[in-house]
Protein backbone atom coordinates (compact mmCIF):
# COMPACT_ATOMS: atom_id res chain seq x y z
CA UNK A 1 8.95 9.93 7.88
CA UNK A 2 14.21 8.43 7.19
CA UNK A 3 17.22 6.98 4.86
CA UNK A 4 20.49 6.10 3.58
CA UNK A 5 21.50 3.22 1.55
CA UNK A 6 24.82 2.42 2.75
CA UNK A 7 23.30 1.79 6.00
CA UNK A 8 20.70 -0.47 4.66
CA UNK A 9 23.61 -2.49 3.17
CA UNK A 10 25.62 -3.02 5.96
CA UNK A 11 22.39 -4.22 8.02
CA UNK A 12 21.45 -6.12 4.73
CA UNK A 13 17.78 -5.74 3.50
CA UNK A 14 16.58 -6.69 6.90
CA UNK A 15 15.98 -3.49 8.73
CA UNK A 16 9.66 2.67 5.43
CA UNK A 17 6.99 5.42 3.55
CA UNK A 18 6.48 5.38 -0.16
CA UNK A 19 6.13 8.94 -0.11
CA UNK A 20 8.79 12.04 0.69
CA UNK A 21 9.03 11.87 4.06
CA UNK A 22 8.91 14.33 7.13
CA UNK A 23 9.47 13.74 10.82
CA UNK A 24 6.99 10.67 10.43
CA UNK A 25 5.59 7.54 12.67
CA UNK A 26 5.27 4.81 10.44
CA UNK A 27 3.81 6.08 7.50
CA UNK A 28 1.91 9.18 8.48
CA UNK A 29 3.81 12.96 9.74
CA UNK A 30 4.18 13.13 13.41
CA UNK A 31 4.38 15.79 15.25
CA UNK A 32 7.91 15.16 16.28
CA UNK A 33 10.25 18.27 14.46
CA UNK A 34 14.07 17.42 13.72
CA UNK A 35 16.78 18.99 16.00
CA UNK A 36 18.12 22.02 16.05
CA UNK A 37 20.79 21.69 13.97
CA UNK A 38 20.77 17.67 13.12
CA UNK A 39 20.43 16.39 9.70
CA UNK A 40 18.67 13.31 9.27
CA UNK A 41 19.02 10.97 6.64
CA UNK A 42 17.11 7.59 5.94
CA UNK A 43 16.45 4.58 3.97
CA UNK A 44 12.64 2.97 3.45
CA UNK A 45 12.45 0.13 1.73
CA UNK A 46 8.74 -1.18 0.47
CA UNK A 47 8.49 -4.94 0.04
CA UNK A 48 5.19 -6.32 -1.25
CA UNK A 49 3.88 -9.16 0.48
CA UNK A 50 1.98 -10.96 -2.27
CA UNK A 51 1.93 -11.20 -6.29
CA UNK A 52 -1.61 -9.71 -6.36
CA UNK A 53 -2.80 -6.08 -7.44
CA UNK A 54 -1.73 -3.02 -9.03
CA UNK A 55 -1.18 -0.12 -8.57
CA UNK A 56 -3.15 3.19 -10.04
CA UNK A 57 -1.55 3.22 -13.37
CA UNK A 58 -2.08 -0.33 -13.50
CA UNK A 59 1.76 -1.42 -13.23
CA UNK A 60 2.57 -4.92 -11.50
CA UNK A 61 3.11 -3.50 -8.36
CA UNK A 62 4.50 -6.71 -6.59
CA UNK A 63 7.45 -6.14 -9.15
CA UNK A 64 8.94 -3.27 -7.26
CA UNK A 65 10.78 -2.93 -4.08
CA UNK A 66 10.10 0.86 -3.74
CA UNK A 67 12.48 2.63 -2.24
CA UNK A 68 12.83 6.06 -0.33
CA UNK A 69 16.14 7.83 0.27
CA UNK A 70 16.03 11.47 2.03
CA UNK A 71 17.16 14.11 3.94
CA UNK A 72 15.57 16.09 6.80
CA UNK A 73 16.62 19.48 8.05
CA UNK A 74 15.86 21.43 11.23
CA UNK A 75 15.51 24.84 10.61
CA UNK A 76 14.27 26.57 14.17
CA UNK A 77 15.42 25.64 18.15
CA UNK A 78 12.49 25.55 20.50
CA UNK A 79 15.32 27.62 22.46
CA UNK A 80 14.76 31.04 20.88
CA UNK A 81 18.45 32.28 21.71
CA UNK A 82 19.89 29.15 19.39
CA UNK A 83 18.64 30.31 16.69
CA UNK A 84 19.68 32.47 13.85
CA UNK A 85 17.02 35.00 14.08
CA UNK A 86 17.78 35.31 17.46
CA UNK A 87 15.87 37.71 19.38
CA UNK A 88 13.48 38.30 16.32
CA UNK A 89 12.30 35.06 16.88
CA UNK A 90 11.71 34.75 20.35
CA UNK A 91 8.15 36.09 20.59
CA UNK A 92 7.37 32.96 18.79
CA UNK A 93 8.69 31.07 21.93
CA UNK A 94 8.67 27.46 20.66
CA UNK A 95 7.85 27.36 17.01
CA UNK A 96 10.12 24.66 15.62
CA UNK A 97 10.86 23.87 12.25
CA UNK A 98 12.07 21.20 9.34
CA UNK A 99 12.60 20.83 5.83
CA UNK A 100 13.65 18.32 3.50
CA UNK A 101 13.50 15.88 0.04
CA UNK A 102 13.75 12.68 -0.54
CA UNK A 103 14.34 10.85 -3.78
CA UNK A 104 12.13 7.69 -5.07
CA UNK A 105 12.68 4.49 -7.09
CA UNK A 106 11.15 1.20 -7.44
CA UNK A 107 7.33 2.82 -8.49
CA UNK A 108 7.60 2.20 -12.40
CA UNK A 109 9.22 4.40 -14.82
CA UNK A 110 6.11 6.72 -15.06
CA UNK A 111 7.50 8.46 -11.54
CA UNK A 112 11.30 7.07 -11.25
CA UNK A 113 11.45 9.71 -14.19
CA UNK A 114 10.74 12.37 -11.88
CA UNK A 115 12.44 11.32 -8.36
CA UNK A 116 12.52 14.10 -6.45
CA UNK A 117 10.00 15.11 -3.90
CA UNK A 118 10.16 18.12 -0.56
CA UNK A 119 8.65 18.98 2.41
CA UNK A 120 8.48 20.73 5.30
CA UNK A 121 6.98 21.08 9.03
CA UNK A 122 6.12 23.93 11.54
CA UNK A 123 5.46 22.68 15.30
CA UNK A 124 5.94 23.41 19.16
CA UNK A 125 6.10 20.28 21.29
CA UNK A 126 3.87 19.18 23.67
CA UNK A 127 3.54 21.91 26.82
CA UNK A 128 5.28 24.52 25.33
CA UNK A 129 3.10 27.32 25.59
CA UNK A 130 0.74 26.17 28.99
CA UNK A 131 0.30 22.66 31.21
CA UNK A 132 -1.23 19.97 29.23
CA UNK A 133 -0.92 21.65 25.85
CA UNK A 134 -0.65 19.03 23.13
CA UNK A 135 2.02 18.83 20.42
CA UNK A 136 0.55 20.86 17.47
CA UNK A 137 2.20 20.30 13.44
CA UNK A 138 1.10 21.77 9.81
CA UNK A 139 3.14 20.57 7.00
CA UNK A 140 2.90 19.66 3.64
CA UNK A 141 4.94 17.02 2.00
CA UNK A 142 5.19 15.16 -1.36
CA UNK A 143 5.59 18.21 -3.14
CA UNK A 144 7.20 16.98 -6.45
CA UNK A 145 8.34 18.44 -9.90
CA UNK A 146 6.12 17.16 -12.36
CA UNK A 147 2.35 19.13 -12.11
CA UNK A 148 -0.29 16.35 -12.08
CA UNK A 149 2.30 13.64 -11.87
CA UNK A 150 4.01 14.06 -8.72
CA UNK A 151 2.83 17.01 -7.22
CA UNK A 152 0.65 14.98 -4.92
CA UNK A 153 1.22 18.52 -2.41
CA UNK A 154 -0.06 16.81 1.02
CA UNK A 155 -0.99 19.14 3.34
CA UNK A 156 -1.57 18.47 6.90
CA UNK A 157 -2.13 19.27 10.42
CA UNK A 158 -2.26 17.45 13.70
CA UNK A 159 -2.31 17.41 17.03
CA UNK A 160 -0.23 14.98 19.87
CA UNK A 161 -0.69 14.53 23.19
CA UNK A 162 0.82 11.77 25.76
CA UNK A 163 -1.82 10.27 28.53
CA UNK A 164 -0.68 9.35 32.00
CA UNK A 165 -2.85 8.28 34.36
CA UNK A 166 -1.19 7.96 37.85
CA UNK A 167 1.87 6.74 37.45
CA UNK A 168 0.98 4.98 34.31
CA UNK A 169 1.82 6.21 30.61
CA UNK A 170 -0.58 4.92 27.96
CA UNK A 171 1.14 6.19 25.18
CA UNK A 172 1.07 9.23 23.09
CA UNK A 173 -2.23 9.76 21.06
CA UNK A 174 -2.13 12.05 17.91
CA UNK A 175 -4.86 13.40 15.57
CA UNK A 176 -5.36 15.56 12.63
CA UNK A 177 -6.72 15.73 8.55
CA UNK A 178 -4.84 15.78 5.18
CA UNK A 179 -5.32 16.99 2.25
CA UNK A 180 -4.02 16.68 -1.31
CA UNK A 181 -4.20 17.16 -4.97
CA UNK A 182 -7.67 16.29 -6.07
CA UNK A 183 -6.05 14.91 -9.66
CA UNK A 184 -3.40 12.36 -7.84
CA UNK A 185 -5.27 11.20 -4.84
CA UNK A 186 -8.22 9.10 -6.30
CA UNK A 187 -9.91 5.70 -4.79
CA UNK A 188 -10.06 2.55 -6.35
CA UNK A 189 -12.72 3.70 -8.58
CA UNK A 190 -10.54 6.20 -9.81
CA UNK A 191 -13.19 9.14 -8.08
CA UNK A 192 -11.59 12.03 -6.41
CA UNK A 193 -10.26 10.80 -2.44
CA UNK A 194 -7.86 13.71 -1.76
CA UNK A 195 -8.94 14.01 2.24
CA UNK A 196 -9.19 12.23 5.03
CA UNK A 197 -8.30 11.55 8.81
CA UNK A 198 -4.61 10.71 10.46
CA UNK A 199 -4.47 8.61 13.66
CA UNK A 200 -2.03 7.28 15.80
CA UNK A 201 -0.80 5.80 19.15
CA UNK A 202 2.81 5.27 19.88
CA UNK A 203 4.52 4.20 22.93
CA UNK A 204 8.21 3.40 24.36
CA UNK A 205 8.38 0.30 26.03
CA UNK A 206 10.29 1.21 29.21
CA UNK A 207 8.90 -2.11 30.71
CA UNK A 208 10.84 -3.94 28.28
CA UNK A 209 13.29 -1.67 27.24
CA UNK A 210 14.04 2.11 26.62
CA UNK A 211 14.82 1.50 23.36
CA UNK A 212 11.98 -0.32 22.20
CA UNK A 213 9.48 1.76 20.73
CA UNK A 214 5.12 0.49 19.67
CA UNK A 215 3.44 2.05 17.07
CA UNK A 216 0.07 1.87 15.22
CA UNK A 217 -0.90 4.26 12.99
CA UNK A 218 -3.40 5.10 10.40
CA UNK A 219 -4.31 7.62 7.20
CA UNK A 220 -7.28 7.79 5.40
CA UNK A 221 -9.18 7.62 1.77
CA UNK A 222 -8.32 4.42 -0.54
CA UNK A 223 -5.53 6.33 -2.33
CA UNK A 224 -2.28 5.10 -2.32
CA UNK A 225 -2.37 7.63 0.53
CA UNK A 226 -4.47 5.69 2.64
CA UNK A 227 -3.35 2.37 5.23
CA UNK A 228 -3.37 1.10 8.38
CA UNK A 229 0.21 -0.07 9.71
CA UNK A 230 1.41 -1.53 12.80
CA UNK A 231 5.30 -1.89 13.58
CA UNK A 232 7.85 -1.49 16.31
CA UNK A 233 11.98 0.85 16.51
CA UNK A 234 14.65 -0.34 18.01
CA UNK A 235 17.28 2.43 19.35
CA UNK A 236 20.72 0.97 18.76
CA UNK A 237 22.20 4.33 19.99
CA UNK A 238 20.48 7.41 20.68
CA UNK A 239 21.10 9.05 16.60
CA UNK A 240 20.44 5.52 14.90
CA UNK A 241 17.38 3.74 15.02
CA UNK A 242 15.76 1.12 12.53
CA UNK A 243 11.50 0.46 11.65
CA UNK A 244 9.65 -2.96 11.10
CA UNK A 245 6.56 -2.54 10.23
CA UNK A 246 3.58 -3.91 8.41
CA UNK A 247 1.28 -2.13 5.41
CA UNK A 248 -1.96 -2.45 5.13
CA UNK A 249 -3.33 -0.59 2.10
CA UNK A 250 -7.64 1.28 2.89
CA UNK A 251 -7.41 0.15 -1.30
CA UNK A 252 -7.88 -3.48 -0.88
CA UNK A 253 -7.06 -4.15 -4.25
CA UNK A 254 -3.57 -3.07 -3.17
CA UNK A 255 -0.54 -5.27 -2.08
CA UNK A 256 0.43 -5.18 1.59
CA UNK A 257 4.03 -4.48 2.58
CA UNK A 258 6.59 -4.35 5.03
CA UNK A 259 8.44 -1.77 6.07
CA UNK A 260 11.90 -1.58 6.54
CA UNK A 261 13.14 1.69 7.91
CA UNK A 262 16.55 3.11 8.75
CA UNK A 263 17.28 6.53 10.35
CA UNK A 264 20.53 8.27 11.40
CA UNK A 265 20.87 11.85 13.25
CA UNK A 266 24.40 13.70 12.39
């Protein structure tokens, strides 16, 4: 979901999501919303893995280290009293929300033209309205400027829930669909592929360390959309974090990446 570049450099390129990012897990939205009155910023950096494929307009992909720099917004406290509607808003209880853009490089000067993507995210967190109520988010992102260039418009909702059994926490299992603009989002074959499934687990690694966090997590179709990826967060203090993670692209003739993920909390 996550950026800032003069973070990156002071970690060197060793610490992402080609796409403008919400509140994210590895590459897919979570249903984790910002806090109430935190910015976030970030840095995701793409780095293909081998000299093969291309992407859909047939660029050398493996020639770009793509590149995501954003900002994330809340806009609404799951403490009705905090926030500016006050009262107004309190019938709504826990309805939380975020907004945000990003800006892109590294994908070929088709899109670099046109850099600037938004989003946004409504939620309520897990138990907020009765016991064993799962996290619920809707959301779009990748809402850019240019109409059938980089309005890719991905909307989405999902669904989050933790499992414990006992005394033992198996992680925190999410669910949901996407969909997007049937002109952008197109398979291999170049056929329409605008829809499909988001899945993930996630866990923190208390046994280990509280700052270690797991992560696998997967979106559907072959667009450029659409990969499995696998990667782990360390917490170097509770507002910075960093992402390494591994791409693997549903479009196999694709390059794999790594990501390399930076996010701050002001």
């Amino acid at each position: 979901m996550k950026r800032i570049g003069l973070f990156m450099a002071a970690f060197g390129v060793i610490l992402s999501n080609a796409y403008a990012t919400p509140s994210t897990l590895i590459w897919s939205p979570s249903t984790d919303i910002q806090p109430y009155k935190k910015i976030h910023l970030g840095a995701d950096i793409y780095v293909p893995t081998t000299s093969k494929g291309t992407n859909a307009d047939n660029y050398d992909q493996h020639n770009y280290v793509q590149q995501v720099y954003g900002l994330t917004f809340s806009l609404l406290s799951d403490k009705p009293n905090e926030n500016l509607l006050g009262k107004l808003w309190e019938p709504l209880g826990q309805i939380m929300a975020e907004t945000g853009f990003d800006y892109k490089k590294g994908f070929g000067s088709f899109y670099d033209s046109t850099p600037w993507y938004f989003n946004f995210k409504f939620g309520t967190p897990e138990g907020a309205y009765f016991k064993n109520m799962p996290a619920i988010a809707i959301g779009a992102y990748d809402m850019g400027t240019r109409a059938n260039r980089t309005n890719y418009n991905v909307w989405y909702g999902r669904l989050a829930k933790t499992i414990n059994i006992g005394k033992a926490n198996l992680g925190r299992v999410s669910g949901g669909y996407f969909v997007g603009n049937p002109k952008l989002l197109r398979d291999k074959d170049g056929l329409r592929d605008n829809g499909g499934l988001l899945v993930g687990w996630e866990r923190v690694m208390t046994e280990i360390s509280d700052k270690l966090w797991l992560c696998v997590d997967y979106q559907g179709t072959q667009s450029s959309y659409g990969a499995i990826n696998a990667g782990f967060a360390w917490s170097f203090t509770k507002d910075i974090s960093a992402i390494l993670a591994y791409d693997i692209y549903n479009n196999r003739n694709l390059t794999d990446t790594v990501t390399f993920q930076v996010d701050i909390n002001f």
